[in-house]
Protein backbone atom coordinates (compact mmCIF):
# COMPACT_ATOMS: atom_id res chain seq x y z
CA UNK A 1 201.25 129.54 60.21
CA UNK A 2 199.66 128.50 57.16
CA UNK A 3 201.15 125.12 55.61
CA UNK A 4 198.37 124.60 53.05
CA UNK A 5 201.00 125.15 50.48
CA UNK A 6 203.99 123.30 52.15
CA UNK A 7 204.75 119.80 51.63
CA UNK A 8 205.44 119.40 55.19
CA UNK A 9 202.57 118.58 57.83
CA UNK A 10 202.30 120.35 60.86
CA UNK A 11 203.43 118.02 62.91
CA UNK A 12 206.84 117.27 60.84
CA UNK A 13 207.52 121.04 61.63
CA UNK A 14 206.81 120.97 65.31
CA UNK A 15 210.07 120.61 67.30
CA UNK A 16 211.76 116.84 67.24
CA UNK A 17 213.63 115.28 69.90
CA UNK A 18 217.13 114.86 68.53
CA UNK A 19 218.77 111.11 69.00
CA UNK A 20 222.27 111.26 69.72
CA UNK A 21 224.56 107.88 69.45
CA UNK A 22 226.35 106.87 71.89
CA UNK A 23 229.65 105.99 71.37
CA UNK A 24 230.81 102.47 72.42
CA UNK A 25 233.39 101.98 75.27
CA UNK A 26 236.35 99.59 73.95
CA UNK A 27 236.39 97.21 76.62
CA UNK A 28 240.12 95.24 77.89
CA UNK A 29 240.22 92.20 78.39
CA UNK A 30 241.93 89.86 81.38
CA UNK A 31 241.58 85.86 79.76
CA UNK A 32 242.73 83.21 81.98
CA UNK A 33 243.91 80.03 80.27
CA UNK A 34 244.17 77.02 82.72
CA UNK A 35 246.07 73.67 82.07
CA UNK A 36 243.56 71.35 81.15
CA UNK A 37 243.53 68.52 83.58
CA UNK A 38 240.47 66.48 82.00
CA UNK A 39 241.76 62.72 81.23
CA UNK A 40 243.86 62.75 77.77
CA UNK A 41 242.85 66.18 76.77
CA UNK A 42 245.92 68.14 75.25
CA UNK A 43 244.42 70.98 73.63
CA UNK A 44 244.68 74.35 74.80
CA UNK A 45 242.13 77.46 73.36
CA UNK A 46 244.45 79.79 71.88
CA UNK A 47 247.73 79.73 70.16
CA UNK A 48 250.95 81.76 70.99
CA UNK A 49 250.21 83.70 67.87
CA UNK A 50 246.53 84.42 69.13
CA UNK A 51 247.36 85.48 72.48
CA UNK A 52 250.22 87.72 70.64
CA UNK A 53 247.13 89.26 68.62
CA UNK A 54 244.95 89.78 71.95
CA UNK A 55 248.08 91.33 73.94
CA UNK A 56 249.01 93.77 70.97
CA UNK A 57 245.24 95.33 71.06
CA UNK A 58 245.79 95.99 74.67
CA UNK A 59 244.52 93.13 76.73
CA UNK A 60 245.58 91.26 78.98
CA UNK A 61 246.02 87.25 78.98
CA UNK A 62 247.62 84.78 82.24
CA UNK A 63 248.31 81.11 81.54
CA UNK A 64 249.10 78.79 83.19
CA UNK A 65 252.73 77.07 83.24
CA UNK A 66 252.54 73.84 81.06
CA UNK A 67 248.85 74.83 79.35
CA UNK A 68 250.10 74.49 75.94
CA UNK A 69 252.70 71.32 76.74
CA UNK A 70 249.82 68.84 74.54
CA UNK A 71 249.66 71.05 71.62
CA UNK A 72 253.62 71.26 71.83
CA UNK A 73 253.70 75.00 72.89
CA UNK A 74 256.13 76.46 75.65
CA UNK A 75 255.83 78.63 78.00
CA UNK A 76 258.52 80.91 76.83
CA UNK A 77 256.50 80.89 72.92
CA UNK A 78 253.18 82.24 75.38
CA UNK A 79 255.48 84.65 77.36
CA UNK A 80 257.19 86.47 73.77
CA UNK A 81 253.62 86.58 72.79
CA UNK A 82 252.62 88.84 76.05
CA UNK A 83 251.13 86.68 78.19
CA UNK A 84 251.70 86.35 81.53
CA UNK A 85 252.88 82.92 83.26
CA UNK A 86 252.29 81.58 86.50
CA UNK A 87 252.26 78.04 88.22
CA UNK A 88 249.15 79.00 90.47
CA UNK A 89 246.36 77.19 88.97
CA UNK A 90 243.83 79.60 92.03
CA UNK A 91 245.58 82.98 90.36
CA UNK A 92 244.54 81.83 86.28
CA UNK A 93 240.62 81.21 87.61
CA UNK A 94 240.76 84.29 89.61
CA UNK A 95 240.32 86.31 86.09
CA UNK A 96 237.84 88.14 84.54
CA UNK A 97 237.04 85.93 81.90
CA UNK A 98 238.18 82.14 81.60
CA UNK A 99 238.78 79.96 78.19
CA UNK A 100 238.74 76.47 78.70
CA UNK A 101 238.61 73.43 76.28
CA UNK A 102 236.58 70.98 78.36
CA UNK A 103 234.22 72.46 81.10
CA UNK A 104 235.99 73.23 84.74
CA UNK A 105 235.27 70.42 87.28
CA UNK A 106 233.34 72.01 90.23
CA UNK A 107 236.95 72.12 92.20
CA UNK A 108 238.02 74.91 89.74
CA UNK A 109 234.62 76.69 89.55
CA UNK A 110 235.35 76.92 93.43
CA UNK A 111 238.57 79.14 92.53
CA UNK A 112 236.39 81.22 90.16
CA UNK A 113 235.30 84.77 91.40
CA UNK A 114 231.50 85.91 91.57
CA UNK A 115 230.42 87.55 88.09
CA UNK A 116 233.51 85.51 86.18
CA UNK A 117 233.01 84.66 82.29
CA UNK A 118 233.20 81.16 81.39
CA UNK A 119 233.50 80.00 77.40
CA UNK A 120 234.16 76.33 77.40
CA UNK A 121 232.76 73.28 76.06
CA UNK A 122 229.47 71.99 78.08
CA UNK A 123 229.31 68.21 76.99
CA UNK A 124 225.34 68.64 78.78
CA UNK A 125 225.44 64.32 79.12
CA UNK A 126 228.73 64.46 81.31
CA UNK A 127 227.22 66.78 83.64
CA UNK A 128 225.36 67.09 86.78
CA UNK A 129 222.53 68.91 88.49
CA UNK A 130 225.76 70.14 91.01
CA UNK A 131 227.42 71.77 87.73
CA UNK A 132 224.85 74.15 87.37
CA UNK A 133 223.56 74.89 91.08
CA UNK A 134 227.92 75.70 91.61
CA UNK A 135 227.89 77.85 88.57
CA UNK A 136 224.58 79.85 89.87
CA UNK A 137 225.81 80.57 93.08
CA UNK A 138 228.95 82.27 91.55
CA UNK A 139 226.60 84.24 89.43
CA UNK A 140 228.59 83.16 86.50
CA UNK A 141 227.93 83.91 82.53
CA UNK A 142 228.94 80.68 80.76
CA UNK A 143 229.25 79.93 77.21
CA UNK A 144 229.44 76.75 75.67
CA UNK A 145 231.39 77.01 72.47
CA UNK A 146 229.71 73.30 71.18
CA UNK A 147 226.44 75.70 70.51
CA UNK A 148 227.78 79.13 68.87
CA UNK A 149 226.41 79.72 65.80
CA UNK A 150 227.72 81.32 62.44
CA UNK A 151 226.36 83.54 60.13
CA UNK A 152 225.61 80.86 57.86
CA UNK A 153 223.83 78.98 60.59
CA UNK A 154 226.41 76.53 60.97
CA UNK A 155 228.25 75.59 64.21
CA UNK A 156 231.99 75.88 63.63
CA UNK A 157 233.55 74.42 66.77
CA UNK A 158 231.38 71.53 66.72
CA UNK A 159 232.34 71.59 62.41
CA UNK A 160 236.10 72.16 62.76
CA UNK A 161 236.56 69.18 65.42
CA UNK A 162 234.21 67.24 62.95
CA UNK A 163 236.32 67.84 60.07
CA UNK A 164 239.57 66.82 61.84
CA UNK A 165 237.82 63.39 63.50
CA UNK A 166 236.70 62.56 59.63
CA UNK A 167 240.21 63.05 58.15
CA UNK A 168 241.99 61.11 61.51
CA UNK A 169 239.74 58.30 61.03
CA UNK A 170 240.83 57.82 57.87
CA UNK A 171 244.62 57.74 59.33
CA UNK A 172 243.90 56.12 62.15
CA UNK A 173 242.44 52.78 60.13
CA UNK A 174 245.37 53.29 57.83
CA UNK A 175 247.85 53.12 60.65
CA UNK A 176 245.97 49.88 62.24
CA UNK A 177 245.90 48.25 58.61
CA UNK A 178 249.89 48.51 58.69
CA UNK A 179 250.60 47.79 62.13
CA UNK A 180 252.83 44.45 62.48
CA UNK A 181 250.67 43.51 65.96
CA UNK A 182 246.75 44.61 64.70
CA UNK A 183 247.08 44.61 61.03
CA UNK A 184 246.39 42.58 57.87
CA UNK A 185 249.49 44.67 56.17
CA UNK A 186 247.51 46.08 53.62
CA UNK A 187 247.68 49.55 52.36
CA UNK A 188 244.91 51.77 52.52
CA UNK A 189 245.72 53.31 48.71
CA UNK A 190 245.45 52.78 45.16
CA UNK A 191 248.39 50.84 44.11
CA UNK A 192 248.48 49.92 39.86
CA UNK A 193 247.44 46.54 39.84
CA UNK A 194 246.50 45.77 43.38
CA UNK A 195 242.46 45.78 44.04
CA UNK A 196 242.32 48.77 46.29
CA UNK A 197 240.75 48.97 49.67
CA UNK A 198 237.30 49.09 50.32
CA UNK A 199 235.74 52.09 52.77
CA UNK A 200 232.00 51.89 53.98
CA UNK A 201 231.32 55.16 55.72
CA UNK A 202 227.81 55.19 57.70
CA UNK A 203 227.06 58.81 58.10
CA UNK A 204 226.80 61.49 55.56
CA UNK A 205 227.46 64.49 57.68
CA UNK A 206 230.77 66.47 58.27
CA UNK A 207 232.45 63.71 59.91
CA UNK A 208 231.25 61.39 56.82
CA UNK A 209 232.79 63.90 54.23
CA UNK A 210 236.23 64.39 55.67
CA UNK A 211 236.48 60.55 55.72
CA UNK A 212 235.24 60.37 52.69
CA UNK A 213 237.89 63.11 50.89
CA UNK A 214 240.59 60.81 52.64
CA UNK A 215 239.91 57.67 51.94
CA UNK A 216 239.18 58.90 47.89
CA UNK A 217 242.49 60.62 48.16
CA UNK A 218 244.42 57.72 49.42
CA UNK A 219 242.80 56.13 46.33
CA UNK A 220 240.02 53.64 48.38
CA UNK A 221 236.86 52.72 47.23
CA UNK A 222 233.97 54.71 49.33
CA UNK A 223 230.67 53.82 49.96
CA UNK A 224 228.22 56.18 51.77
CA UNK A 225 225.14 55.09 53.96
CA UNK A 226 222.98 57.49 55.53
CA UNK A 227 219.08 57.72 55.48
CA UNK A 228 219.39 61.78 54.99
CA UNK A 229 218.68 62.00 50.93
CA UNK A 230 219.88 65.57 51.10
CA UNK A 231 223.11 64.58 52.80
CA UNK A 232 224.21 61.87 50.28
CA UNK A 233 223.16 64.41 48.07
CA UNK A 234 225.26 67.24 49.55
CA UNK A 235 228.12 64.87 49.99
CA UNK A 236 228.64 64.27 46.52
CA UNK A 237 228.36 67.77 45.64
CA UNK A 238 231.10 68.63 48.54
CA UNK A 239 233.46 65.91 46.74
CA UNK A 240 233.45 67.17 43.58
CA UNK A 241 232.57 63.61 41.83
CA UNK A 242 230.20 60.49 42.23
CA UNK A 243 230.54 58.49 45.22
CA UNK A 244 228.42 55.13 45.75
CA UNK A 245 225.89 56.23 47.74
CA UNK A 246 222.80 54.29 49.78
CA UNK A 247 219.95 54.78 52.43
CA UNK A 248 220.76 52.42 55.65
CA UNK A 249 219.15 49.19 54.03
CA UNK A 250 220.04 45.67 56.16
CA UNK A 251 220.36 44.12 52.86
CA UNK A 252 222.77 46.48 51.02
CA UNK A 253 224.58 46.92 54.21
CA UNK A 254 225.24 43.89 54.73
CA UNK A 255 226.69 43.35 51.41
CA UNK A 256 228.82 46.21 51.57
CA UNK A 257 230.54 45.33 55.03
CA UNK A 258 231.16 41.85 54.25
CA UNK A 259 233.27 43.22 51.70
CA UNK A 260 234.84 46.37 52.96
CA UNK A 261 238.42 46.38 54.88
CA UNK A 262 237.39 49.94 56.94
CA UNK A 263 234.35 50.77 58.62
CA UNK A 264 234.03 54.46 59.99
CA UNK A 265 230.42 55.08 61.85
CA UNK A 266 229.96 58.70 62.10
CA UNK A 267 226.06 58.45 63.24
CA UNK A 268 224.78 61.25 65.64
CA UNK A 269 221.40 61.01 67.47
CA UNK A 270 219.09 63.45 69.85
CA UNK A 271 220.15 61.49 72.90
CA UNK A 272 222.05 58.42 71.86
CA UNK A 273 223.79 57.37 68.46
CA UNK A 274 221.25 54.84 67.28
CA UNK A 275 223.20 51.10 66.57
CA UNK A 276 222.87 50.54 63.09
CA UNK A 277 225.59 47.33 62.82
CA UNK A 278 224.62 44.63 64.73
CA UNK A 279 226.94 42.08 66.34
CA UNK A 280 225.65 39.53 63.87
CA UNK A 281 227.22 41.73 60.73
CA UNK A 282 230.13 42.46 62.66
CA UNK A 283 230.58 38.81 62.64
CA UNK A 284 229.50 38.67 59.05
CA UNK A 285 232.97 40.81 58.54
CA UNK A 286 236.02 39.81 56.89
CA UNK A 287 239.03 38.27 59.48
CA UNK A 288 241.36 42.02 60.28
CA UNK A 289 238.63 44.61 58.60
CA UNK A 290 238.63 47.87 60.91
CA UNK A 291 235.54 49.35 62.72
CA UNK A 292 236.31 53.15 63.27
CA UNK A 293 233.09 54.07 65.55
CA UNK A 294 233.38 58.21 66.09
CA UNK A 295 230.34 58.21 67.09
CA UNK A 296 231.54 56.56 70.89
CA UNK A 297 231.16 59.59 72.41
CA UNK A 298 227.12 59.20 72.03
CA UNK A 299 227.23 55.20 72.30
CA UNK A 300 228.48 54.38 69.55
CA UNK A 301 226.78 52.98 66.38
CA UNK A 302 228.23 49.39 66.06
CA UNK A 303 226.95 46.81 68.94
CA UNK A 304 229.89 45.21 69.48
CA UNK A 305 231.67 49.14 70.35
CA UNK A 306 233.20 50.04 73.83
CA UNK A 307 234.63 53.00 75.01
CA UNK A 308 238.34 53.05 74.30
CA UNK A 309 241.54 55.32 75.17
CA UNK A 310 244.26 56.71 73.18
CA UNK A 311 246.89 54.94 75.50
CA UNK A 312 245.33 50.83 74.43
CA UNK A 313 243.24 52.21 71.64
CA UNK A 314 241.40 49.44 70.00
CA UNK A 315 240.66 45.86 70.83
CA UNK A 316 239.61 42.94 68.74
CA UNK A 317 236.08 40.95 68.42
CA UNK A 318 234.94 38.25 66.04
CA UNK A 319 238.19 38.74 64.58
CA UNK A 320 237.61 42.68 63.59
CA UNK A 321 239.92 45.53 65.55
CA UNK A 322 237.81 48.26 66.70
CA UNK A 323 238.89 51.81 67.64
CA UNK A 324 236.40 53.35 70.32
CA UNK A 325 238.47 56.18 71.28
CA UNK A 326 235.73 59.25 71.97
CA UNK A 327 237.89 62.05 71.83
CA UNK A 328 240.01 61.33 68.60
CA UNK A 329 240.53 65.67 67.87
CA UNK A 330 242.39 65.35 71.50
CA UNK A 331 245.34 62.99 69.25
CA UNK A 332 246.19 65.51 66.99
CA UNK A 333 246.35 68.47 70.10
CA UNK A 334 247.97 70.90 67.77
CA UNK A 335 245.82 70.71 64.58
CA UNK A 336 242.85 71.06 66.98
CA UNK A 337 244.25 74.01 69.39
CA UNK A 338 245.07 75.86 66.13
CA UNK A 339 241.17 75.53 64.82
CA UNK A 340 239.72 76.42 68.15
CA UNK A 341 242.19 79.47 68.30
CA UNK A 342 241.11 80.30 64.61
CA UNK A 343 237.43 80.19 66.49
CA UNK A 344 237.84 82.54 69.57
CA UNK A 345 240.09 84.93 68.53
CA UNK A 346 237.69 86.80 66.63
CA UNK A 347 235.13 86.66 69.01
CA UNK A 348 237.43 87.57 71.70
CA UNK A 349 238.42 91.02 69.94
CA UNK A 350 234.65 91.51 68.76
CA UNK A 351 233.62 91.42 72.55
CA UNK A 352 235.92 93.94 73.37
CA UNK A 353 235.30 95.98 70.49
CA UNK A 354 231.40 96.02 71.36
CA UNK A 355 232.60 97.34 75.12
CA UNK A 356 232.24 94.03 76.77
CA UNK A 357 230.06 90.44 76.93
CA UNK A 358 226.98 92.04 76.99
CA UNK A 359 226.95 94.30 74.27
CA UNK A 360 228.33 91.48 71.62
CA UNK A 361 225.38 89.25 72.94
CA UNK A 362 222.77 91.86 72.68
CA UNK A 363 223.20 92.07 68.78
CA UNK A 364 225.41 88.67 67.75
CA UNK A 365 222.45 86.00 67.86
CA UNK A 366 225.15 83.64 67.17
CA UNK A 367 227.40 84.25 70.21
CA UNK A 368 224.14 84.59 72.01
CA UNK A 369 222.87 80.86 71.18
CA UNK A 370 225.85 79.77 73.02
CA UNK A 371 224.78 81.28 76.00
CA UNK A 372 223.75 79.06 78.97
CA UNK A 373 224.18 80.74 82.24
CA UNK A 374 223.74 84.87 82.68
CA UNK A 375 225.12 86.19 85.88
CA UNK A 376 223.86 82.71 87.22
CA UNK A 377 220.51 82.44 85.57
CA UNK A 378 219.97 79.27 83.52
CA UNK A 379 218.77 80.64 79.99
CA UNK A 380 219.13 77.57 77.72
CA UNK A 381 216.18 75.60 77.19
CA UNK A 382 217.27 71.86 76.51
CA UNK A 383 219.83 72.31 79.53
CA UNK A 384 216.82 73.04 81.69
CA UNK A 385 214.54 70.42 80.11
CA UNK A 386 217.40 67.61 80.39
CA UNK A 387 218.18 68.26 84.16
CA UNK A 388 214.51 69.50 85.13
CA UNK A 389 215.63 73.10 86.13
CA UNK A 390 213.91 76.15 85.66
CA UNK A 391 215.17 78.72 83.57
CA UNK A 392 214.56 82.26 81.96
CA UNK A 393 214.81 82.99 78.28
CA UNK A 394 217.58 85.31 77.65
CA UNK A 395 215.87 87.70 75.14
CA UNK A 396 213.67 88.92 78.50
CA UNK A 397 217.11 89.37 80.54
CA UNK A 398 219.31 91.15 77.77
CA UNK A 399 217.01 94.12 75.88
């Protein structure tokens, strides 16, 4: 054939191999929700309203009796929505895939069948080596939802708990300020004539600007101290309006909590929240200000901070009341069961959609930076580097 003429090259007219797609199989899904039985936890992963979404796309969801009792949801509002009931806690791990708020203790991972999907938090310093040798000998995939990423980057369970620790801080130190037994019986607002109060936030990330649209809403006087230009920076843009903003100097610090009524510390760290108030400024504080440390959960940021729960709450030093409580989103069970919800629910039809776990993590980068165990292989690097295991990246197990 002569193709001196043709615009096509021999080769383009040989014979191609044709690629056909393949169509995806819609997957159904069988989510167990256990009662969480973690110390003063009350949240529960999904809403009636979410598990009525799930049910009416054809899957299949057990909980178990009293799961939703923190967040103020029966088990009749989880039965209209579809889901299935039942008091056997062994029955609710026995599913397919399980949705937890904290991680299972190694009792319940016990219950758990071989090849069993796990999305929960991780909290990596609670745990122990036994955690992850239990979870590899059930050949379990596990998720930790502290470490799934958005398409902006962002982490939004980590973000939405954030926002709602911010915004209770704010109430919390507003409720202490006008309790008869803790309080100095002044209102945290902008009353005409009456000097308002003063707010020192240390920490200029999420947690930082939720307290901060608060406590400016309430009508307080904010100041901002972080060492993070950008985030003071950021802050101010996220407000909407000019805030008093500083880097973490001793000497403005100083000057700003011997004044202040409310201190919130909302200072994270690679390993430990670093202590930026020492018990000398504590001391240095007015008789009755408020130290609202968030950051407990990582060691807190103030010197004089120890853990605290939400049954005896806060305690008082050098004549300051502090509130160490580390799981502050647990208080307001409902706000923060909602947000998760808002989280998973997506996901959990996406997975499906995609035919199953393994499809969604083969092209959502996102879902698949949450990943930390894959049919009980440890993929996640700073899991293995914190407990000295060895592990496989998961790019080289999923193709």
């Amino acid at each position: 054939m002569d193709t001196s003429n043709s615009p096509f090259t021999k080769e383009m007219l040989l014979p191609q191999e044709e690629c056909l797609e393949v169509e995806k199989k819609r997957g159904e899904l069988f989510i167990g929700i256990p009662r969480e039985t973690h110390f003063q936890e009350r949240r529960v992963c999904l809403t009636p309203d979410a598990v009525g979404a799930l049910t009416a796309n054809g899957h299949r969801v057990m909980v178990e009796s009293k799961a939703g009792k923190g967040a103020r949801y029966t088990d009749k509002d989880y039965s209209e929505n579809g889901a299935e009931i039942t008091k056997d806690t062994a029955k609710v791990f026995s599913c397919p895939m399980i949705l937890k708020v904290e991680p299972p203790s190694l009792e319940e991972i016990e219950m758990m069948n071989p090849q069993t999907v796990l999305i929960s938090a991780l909290q990596i310093k609670t745990q122990e080596k036994k955690y992850f040798e239990t979870l590899a000998s059930k050949r379990i995939t596990a998720l930790a939802f502290e470490f799934i990423k958005d398409e902006d980057g962002t982490y939004p369970a980590v973000r939405t708990l954030s926002e709602i620790a911010g915004t209770a801080a704010v109430q919390m130190a507003a409720e202490i300020m006008s309790s008869s037994e803790t309080g100095t019986g002044m209102l945290l607002g902008n009353i005409s004539g009456v000097p308002p109060a003063e707010v020192v936030i240390i920490g200029a990330g999420t947690v930082g600007e939720f307290a901060a649209r608060s406590a400016i809403g309430l009508g307080a006087n904010v100041k901002i101290f972080d060492n993070s230009i950008t985030k003071l920076r950021s802050i101010q843009t996220n407000v909407g309006r000019p805030l008093y903003t500083s880097t973490i100097q001793p000497k403005n610090l100083v000057k700003a909590l011997k004044r202040c009524d409310v201190v919130i510390g909302a200072v994270r760290g690679a390993n430990r929240a670093p202590v930026i108030v020492s018990e000398v400024m504590v001391e240095a504080m007015k008789n009755g200000a408020v130290i609202i440390d968030v950051s407990i959960d990582m060691g807190g940021c103030f010197e004089t901070s120890e853990v605290t729960s939400h049954d005896a709450p806060t305690y008082k030093k050098h004549g300051v009341t502090h509130y160490c409580v580390p799981n502050i989103p647990a208080r307001f069970a409902r706000t923060a069961s909602v947000s998760l919800s808002n989280i998973f629910t997506p996901y959990l039809l996406d997975i499906a959609e995609e035919g199953g776990i393994e499809n969604k993590l083969r092209f959502d980068r996102g879902l698949k930076n949450g990943l930390y165990f894959y049919h009980g292989i440890l993929t996640k690097k700073s899991v293995a580097d914190w407990f000295n295991l060895s592990y496989r990246d998961i790019n080289l197990l999923i193709f």
